[in-house]
N, C-alpha and C. Protein backbone atom coordinates (compact mmCIF):
# COMPACT_ATOMS: atom_id res chain seq x y z
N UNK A 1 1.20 44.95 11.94
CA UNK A 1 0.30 43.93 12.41
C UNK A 1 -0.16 44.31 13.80
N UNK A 2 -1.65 44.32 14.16
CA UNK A 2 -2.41 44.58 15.33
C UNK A 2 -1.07 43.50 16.17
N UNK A 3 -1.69 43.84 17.41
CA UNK A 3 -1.83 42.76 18.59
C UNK A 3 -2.82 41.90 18.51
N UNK A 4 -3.80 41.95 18.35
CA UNK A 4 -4.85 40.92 18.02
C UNK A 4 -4.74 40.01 17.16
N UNK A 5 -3.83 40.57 16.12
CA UNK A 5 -3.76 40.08 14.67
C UNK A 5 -2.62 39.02 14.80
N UNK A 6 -1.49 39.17 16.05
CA UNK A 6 -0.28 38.53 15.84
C UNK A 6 -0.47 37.31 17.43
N UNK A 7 -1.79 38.25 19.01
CA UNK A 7 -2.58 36.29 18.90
C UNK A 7 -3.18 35.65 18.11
N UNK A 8 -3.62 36.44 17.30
CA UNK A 8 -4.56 34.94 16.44
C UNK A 8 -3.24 34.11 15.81
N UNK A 9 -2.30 34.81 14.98
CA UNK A 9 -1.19 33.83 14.59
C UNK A 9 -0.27 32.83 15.98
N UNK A 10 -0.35 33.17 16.76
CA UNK A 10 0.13 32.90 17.73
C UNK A 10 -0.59 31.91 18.03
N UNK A 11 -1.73 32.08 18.45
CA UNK A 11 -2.92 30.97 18.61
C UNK A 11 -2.78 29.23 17.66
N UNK A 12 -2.90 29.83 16.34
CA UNK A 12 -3.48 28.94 15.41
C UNK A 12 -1.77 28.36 15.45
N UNK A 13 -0.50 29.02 15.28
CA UNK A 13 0.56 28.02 15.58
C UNK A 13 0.43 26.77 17.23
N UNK A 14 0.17 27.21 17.88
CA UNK A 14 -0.16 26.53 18.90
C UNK A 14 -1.01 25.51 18.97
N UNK A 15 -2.11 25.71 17.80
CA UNK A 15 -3.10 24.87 17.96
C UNK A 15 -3.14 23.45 17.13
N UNK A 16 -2.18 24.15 16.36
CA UNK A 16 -1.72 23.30 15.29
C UNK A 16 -0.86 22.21 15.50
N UNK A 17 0.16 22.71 16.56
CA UNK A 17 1.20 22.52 17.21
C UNK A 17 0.40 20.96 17.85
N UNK A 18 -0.43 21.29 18.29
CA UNK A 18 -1.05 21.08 19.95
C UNK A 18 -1.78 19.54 19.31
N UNK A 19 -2.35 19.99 18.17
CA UNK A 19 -3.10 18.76 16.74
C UNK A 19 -2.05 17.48 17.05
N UNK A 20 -0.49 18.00 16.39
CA UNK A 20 0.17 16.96 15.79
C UNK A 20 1.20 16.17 17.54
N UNK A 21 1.21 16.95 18.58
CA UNK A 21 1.55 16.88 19.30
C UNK A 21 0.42 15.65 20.16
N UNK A 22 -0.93 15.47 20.19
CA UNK A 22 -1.98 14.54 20.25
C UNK A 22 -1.53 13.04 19.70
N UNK A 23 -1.00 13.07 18.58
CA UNK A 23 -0.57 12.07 17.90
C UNK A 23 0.87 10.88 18.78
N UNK A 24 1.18 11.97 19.32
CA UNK A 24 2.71 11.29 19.51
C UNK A 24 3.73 12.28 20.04
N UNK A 25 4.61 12.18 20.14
CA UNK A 25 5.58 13.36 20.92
C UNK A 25 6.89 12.49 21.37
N UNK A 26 8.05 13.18 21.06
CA UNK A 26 9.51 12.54 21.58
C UNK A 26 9.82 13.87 22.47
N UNK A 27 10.75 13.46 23.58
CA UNK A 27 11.38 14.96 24.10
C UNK A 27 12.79 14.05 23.88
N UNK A 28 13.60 15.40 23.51
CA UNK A 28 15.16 15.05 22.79
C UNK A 28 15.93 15.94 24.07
N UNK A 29 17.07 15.65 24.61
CA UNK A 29 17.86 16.63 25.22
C UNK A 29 18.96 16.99 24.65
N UNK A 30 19.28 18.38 23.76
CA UNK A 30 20.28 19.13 23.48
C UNK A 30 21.75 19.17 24.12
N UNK A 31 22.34 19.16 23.43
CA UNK A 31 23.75 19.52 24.13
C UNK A 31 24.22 20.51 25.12
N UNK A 32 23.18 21.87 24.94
CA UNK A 32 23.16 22.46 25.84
C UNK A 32 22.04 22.58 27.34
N UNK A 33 21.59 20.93 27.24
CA UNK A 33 20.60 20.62 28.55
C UNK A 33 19.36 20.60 28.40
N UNK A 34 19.30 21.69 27.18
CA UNK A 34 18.03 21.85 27.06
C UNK A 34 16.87 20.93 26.42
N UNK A 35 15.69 20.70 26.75
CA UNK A 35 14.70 19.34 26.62
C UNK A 35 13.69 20.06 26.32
N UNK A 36 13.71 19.24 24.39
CA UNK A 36 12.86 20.08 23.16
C UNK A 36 12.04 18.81 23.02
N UNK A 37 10.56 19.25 23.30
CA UNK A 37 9.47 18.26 22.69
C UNK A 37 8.96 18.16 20.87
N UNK A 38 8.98 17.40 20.61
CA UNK A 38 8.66 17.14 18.66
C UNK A 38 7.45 16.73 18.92
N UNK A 39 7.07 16.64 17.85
CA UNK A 39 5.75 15.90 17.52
C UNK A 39 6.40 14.93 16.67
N UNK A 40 5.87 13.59 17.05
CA UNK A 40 6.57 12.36 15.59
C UNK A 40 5.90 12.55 14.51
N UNK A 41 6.22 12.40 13.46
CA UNK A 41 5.97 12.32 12.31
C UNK A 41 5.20 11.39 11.70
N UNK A 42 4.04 12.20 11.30
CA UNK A 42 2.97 10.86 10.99
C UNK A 42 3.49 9.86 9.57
N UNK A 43 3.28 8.44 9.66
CA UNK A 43 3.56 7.07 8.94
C UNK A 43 2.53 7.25 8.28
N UNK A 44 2.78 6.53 6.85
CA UNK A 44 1.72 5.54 6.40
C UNK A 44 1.62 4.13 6.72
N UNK A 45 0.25 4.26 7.15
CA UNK A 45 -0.19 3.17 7.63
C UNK A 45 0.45 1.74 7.25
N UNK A 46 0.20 1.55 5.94
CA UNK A 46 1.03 0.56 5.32
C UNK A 46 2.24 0.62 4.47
N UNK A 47 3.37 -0.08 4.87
CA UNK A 47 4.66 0.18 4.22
C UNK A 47 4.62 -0.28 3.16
N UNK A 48 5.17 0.25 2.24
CA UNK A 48 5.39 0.08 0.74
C UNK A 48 5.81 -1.07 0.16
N UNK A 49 6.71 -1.72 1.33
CA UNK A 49 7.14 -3.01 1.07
C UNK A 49 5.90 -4.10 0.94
N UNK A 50 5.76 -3.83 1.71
CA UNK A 50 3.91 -4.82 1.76
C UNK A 50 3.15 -4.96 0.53
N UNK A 51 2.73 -3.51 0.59
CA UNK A 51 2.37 -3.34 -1.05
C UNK A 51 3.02 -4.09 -2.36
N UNK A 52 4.47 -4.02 -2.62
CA UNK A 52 5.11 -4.54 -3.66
C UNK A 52 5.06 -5.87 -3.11
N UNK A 53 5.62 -6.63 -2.04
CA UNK A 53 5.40 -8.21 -1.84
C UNK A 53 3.68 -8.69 -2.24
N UNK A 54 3.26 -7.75 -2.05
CA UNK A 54 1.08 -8.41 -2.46
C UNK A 54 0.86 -8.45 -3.67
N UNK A 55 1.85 -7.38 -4.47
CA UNK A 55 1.29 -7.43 -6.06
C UNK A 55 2.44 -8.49 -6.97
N UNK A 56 3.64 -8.90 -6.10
CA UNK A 56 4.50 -9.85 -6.66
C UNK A 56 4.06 -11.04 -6.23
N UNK A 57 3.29 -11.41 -5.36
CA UNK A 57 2.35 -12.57 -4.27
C UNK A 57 1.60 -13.06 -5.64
N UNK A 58 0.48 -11.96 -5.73
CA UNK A 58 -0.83 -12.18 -6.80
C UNK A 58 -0.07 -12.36 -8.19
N UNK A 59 0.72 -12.12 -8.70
CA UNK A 59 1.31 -12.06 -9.85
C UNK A 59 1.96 -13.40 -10.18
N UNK A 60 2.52 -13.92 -9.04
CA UNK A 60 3.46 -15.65 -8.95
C UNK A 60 2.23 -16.25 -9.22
N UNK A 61 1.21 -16.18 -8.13
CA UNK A 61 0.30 -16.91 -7.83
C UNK A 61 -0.76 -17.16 -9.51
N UNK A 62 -0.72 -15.61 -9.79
CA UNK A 62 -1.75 -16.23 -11.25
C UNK A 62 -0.41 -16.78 -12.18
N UNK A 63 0.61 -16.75 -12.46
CA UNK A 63 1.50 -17.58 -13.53
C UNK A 63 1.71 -18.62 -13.08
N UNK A 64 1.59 -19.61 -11.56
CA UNK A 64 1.23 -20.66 -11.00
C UNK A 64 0.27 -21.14 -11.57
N UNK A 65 -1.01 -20.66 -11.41
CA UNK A 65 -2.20 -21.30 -12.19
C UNK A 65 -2.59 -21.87 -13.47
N UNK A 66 -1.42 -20.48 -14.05
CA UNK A 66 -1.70 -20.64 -15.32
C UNK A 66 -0.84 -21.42 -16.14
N UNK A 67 0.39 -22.18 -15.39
CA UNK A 67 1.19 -23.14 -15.98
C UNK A 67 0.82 -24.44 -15.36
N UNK A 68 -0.15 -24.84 -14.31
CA UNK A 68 -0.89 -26.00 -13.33
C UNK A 68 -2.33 -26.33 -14.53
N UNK A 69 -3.14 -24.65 -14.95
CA UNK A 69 -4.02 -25.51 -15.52
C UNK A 69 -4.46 -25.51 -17.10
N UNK A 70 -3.39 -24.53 -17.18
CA UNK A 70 -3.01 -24.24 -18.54
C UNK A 70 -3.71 -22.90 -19.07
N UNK A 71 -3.62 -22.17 -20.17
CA UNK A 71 -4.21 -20.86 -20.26
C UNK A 71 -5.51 -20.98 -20.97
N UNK A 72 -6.03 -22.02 -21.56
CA UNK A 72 -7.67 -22.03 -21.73
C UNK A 72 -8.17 -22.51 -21.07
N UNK A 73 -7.80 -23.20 -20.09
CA UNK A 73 -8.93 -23.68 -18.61
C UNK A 73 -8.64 -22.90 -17.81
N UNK A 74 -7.74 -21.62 -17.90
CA UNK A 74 -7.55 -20.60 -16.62
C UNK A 74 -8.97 -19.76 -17.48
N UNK A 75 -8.40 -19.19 -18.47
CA UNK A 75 -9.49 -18.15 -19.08
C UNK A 75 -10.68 -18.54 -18.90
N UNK A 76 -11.36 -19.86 -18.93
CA UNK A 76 -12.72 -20.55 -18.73
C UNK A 76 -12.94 -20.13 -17.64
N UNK A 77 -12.03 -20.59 -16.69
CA UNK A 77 -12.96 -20.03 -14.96
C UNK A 77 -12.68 -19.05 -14.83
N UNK A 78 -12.10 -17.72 -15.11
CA UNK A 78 -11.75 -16.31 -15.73
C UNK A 78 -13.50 -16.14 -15.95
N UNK A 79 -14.08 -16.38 -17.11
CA UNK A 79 -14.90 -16.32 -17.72
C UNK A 79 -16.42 -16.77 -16.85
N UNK A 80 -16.22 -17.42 -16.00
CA UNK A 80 -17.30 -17.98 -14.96
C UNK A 80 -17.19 -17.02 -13.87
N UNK A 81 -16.12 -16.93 -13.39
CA UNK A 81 -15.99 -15.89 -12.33
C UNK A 81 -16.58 -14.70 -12.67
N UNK A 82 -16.65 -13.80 -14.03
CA UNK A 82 -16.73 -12.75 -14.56
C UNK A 82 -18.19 -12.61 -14.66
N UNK A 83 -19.20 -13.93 -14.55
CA UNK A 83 -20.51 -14.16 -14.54
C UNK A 83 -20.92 -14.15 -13.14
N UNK A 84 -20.27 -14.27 -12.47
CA UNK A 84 -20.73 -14.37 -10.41
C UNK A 84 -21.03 -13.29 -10.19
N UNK A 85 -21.11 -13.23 -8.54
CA UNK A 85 -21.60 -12.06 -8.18
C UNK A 85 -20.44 -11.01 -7.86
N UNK A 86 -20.53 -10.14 -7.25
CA UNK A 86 -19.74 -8.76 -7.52
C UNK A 86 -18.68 -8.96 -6.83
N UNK A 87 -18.27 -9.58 -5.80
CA UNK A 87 -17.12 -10.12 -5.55
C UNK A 87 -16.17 -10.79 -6.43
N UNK A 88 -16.87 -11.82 -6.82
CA UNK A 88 -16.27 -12.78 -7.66
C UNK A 88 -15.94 -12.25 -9.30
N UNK A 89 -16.80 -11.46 -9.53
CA UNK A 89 -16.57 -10.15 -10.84
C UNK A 89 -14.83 -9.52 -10.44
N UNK A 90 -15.34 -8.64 -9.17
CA UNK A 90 -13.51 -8.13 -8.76
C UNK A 90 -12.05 -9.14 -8.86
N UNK A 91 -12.56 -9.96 -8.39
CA UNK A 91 -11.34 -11.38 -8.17
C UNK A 91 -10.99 -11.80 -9.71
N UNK A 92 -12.18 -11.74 -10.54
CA UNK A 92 -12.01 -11.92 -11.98
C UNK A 92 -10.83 -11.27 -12.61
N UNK A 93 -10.89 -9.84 -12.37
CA UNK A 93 -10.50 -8.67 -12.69
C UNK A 93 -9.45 -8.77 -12.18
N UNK A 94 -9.10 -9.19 -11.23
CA UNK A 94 -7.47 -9.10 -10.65
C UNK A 94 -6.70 -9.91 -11.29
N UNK A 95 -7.42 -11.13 -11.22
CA UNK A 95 -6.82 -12.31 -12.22
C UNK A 95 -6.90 -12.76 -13.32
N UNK A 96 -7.24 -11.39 -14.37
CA UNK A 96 -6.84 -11.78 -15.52
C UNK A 96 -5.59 -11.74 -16.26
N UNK A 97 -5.22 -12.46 -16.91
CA UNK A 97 -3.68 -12.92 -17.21
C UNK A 97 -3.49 -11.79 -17.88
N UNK A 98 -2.18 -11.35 -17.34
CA UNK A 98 -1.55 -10.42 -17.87
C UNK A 98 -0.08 -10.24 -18.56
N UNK A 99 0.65 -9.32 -19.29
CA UNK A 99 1.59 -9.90 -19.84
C UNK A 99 2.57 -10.53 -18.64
N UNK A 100 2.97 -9.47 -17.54
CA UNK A 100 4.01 -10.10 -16.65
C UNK A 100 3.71 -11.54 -16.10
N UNK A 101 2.52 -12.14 -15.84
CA UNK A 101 1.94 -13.53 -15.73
C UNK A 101 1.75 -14.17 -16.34
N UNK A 102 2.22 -13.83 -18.12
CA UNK A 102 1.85 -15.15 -19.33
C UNK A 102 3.25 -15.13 -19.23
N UNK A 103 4.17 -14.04 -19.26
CA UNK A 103 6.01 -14.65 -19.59
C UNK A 103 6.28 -15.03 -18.09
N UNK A 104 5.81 -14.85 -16.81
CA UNK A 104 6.65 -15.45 -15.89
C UNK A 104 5.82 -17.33 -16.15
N UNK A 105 4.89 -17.56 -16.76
CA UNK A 105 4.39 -18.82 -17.09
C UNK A 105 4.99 -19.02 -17.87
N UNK A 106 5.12 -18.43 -19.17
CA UNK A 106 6.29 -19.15 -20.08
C UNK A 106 7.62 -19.46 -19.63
N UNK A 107 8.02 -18.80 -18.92
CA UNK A 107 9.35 -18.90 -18.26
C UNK A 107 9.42 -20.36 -16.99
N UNK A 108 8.53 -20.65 -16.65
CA UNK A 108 8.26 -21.17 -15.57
C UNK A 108 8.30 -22.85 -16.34
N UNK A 109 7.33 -23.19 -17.33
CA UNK A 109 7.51 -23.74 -18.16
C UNK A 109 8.27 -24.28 -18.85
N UNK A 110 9.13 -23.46 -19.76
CA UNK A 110 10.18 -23.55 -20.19
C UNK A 110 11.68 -24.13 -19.27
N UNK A 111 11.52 -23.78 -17.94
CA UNK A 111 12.47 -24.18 -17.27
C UNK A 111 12.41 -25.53 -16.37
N UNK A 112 11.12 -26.15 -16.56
CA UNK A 112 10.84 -27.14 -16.21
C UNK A 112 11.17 -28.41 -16.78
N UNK A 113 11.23 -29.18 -16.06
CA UNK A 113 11.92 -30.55 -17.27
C UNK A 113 10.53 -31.00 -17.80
């Protein structure tokens, strides 16, 4: 490998380095004194937990509805919504009854006096 050939590798580690180091940075001190800078480790934005509490949220929430207004007056405004405009099309779509939301309604139901 040139000299030229082993700055450019040299370079592009550095630069790379230099990218994730922009983001964030810890300095750690070693046992032997010595004080090593990291780059932190990039997150996703949103934690996963979030995610699963929003789709167990929407999921209570439509087997709520659908034991409050029953499952042919849910499907009716199902069916109106699905006629609106493109918003109200999406919201349709989220909330159409599904199996985990007809048995947590049957269940819901059933355990009710």
């Amino acid at each position: 490998m040139t000299d030229y050939a082993q700055f450019e590798k040299r370079l592009a580690v550095l630069s790379t380095k230099h990218k994730k180091m922009a983001r964030g940075y810890t300095a750690k001190i070693g046992p032997d004194g010595l004080i090593t800078v990291e780059p932190k480790r990039a997150r996703f934005p949103i934690r996963p937990r979030t995610i699963v509490f929003t789709v167990v949220g929407i999921l209570l929430f439509k087997s709520l509805m659908i034991v409050s207004t029953g499952l042919a007056t849910y499907e009716g405004r199902i069916e109106r919504l699905e006629a609106g405009t493109m918003f109200e099309q999406v919201v349709a779509w989220v909330m159409q009854p599904d199996v985990v939301s007809s048995y947590v309604a049957e269940t819901i139901v059933t355990k009710l006096p």
